[in-house]
C-alpha atoms as a PDB file:
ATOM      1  CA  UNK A   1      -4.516 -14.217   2.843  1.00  0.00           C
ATOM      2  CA  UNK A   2      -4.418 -11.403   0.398  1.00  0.00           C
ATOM      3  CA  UNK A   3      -1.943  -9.307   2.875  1.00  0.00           C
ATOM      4  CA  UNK A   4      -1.358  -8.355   6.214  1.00  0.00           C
ATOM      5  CA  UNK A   5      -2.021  -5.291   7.995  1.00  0.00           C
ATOM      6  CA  UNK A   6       0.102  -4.946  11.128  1.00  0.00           C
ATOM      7  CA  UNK A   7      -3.156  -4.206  14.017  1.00  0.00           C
ATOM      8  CA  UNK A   8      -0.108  -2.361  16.576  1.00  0.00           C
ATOM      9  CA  UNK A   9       1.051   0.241  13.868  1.00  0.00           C
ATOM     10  CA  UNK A  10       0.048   3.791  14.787  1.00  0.00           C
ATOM     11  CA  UNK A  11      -1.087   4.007  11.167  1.00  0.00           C
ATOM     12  CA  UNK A  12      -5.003   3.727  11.206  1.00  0.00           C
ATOM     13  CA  UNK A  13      -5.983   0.338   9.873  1.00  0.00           C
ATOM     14  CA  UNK A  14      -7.901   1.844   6.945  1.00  0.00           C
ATOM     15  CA  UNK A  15      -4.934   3.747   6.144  1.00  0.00           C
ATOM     16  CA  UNK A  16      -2.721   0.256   6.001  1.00  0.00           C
ATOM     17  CA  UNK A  17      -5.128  -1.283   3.837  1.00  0.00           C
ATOM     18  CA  UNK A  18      -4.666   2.038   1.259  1.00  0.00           C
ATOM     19  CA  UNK A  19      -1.054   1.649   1.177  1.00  0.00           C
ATOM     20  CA  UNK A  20      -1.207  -2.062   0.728  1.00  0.00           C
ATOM     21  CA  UNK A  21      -3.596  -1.981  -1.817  1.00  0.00           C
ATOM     22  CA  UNK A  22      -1.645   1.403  -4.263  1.00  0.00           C
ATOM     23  CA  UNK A  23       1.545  -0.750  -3.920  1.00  0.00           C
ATOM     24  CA  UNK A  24      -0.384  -3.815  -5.217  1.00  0.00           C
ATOM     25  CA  UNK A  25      -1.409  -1.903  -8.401  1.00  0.00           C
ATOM     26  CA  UNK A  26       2.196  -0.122  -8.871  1.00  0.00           C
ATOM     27  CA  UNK A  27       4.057  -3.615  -8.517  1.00  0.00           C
ATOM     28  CA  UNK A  28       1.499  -5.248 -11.019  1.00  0.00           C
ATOM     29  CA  UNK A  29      -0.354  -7.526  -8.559  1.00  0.00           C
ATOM     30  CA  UNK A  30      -3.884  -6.024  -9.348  1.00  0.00           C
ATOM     31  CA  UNK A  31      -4.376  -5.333 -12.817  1.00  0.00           C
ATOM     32  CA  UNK A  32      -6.203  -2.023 -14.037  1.00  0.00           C
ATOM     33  CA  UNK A  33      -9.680  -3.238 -14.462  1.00  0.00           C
ATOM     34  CA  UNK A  34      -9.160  -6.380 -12.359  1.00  0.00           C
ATOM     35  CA  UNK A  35     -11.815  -6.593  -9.066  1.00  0.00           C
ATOM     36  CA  UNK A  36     -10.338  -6.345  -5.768  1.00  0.00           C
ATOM     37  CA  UNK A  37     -11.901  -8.435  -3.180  1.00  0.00           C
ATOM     38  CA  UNK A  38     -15.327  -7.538  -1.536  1.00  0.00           C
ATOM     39  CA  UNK A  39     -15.610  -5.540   1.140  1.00  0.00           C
ATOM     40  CA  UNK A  40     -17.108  -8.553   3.655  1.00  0.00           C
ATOM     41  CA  UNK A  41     -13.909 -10.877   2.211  1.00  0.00           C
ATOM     42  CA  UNK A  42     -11.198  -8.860   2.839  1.00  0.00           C
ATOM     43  CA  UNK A  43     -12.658  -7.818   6.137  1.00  0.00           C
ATOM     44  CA  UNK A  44     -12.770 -11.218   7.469  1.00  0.00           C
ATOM     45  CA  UNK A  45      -9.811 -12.112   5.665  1.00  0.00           C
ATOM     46  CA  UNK A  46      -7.828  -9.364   7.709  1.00  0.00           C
ATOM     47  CA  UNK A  47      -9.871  -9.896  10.678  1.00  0.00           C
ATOM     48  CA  UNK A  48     -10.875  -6.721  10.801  1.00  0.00           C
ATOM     49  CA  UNK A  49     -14.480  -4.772  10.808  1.00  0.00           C
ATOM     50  CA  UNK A  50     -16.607  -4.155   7.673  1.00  0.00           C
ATOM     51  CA  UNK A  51     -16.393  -0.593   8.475  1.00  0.00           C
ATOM     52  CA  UNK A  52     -12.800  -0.243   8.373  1.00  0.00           C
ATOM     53  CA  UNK A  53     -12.451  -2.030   5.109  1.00  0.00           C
ATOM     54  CA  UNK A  54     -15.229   0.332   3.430  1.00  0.00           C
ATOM     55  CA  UNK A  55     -13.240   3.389   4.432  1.00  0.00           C
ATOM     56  CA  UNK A  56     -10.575   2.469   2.847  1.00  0.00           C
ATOM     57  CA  UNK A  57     -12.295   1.969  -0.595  1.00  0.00           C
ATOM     58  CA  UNK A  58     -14.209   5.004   0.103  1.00  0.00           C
ATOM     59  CA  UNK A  59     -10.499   7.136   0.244  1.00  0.00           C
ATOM     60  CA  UNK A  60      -9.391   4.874  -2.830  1.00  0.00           C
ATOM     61  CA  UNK A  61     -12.259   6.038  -4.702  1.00  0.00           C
ATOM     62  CA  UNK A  62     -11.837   9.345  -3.914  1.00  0.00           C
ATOM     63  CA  UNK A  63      -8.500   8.924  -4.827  1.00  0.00           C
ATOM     64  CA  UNK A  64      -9.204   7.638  -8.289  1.00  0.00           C
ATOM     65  CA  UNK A  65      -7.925   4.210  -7.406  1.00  0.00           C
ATOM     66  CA  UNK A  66     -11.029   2.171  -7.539  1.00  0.00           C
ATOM     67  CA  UNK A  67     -13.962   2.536  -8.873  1.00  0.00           C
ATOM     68  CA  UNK A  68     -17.303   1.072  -7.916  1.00  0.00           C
ATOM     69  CA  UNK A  69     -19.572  -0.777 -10.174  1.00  0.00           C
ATOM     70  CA  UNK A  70     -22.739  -1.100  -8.850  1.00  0.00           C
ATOM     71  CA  UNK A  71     -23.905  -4.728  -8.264  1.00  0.00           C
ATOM     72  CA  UNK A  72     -20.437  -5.866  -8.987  1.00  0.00           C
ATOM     73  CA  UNK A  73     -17.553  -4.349  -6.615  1.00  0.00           C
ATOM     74  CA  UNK A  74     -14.489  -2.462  -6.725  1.00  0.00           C
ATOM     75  CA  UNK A  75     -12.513  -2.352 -10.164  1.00  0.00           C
ATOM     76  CA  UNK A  76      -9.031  -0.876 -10.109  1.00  0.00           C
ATOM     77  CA  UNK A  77      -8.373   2.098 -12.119  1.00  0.00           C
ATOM     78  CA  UNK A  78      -4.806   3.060 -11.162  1.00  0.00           C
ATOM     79  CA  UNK A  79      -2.549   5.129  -9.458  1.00  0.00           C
ATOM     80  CA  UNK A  80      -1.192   8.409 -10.250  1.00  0.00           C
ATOM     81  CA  UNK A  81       2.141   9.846 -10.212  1.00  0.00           C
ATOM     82  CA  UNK A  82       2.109  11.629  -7.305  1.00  0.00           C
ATOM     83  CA  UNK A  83       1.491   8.708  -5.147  1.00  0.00           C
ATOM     84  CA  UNK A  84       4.702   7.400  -6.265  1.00  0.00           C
ATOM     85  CA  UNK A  85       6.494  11.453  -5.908  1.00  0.00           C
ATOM     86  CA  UNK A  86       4.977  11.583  -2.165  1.00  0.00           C
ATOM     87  CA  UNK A  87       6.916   7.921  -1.344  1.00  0.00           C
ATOM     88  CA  UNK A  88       9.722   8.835  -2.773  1.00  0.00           C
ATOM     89  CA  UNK A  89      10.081  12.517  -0.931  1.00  0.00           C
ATOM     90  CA  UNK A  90       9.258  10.250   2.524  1.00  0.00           C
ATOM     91  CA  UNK A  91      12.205   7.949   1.559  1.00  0.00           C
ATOM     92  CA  UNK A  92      14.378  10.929   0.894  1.00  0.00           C
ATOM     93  CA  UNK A  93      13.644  12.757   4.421  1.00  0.00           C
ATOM     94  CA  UNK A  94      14.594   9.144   5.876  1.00  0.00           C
ATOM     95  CA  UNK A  95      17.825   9.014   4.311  1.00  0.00           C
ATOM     96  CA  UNK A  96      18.381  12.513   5.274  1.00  0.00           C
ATOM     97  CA  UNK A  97      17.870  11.566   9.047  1.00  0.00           C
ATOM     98  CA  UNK A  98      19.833   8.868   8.973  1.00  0.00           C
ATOM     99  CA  UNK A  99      22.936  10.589   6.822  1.00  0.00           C
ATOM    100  CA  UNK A 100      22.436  13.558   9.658  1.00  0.00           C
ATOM    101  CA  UNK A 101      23.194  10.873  12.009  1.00  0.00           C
ATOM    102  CA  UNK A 102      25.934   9.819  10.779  1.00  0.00           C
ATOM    103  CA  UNK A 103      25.125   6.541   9.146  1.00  0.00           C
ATOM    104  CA  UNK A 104      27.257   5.282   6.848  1.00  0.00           C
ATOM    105  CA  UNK A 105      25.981   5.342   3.073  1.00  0.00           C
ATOM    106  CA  UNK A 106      27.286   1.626   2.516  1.00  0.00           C
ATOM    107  CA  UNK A 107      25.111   0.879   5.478  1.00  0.00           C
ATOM    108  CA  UNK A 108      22.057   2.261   3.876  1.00  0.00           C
ATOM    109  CA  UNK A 109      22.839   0.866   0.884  1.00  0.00           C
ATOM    110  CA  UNK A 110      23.084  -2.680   2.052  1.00  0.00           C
ATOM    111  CA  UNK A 111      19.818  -2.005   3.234  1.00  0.00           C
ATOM    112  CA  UNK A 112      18.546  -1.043   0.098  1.00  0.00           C
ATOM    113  CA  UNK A 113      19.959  -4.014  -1.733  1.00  0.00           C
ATOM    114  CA  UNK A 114      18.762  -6.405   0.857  1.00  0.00           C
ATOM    115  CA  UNK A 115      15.132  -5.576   0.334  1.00  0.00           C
ATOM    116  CA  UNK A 116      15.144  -5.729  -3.287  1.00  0.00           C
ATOM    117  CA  UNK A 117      16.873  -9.164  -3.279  1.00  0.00           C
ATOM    118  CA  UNK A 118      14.130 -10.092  -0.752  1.00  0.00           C
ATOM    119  CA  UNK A 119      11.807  -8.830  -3.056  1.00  0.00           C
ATOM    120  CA  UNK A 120      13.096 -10.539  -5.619  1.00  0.00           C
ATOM    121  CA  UNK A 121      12.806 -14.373  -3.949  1.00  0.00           C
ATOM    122  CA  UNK A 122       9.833 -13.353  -2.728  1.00  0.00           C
END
């Protein structure tokens, strides 16, 4: 399985398989000008339909993420900045919600580490 999309989010599927597939390129897991799998094989990988899988690499192409080579499939190209500024704001608002209610900063920070020593086994 390439990755998992989680089918009871109230994020569209299409829209899961975006984010999945701009955090594979910024942590180095597709390559710029490495193929990303077919739109029929990542489909039935995910279990999901055709359809849903092509509108995602539709919006990453208008995006500038992929690009299509005809006969051949979906080539990475990469990601731009302000995919990484627009995570980072969302972040920030979080921690502002949760420092407006009152949650301790060691708290969050624990957090924090936690998932980047997760990562980090991975």
């Amino acid at each position: 399985m390439w990755f998992y999309i989680d089918p009871t989010s109230h994020v569209p599927v299409y829209k899961q398989i975006c984010e999945k597939i701009k955090g594979m390129v910024i942590s180095g897991k597709l390559e710029i000008g490495g193929f990303v799998p077919s739109v029929r094989k990542l489909a039935k990988d995910l279990g999901v339909n055709v359809n849903t899988v092509a509108r995602a690499y539709r919006e990453l192409v208008n995006e500038g993420v992929l690009q299509p080579i005809k006969g051949e499939g979906y080539v990475v190209r990469g990601i731009g900045e302000d995919f990484v500024d627009e995570k980072l704001k969302d972040l920030k608002k979080v921690l502002f919600e949760l420092k407006a209610m009152g949650i301790d900063e060691m708290k969050i920070l624990e957090v924090v580490r936690e998932v980047f020593k997760d990562d980090i086994r991975g």
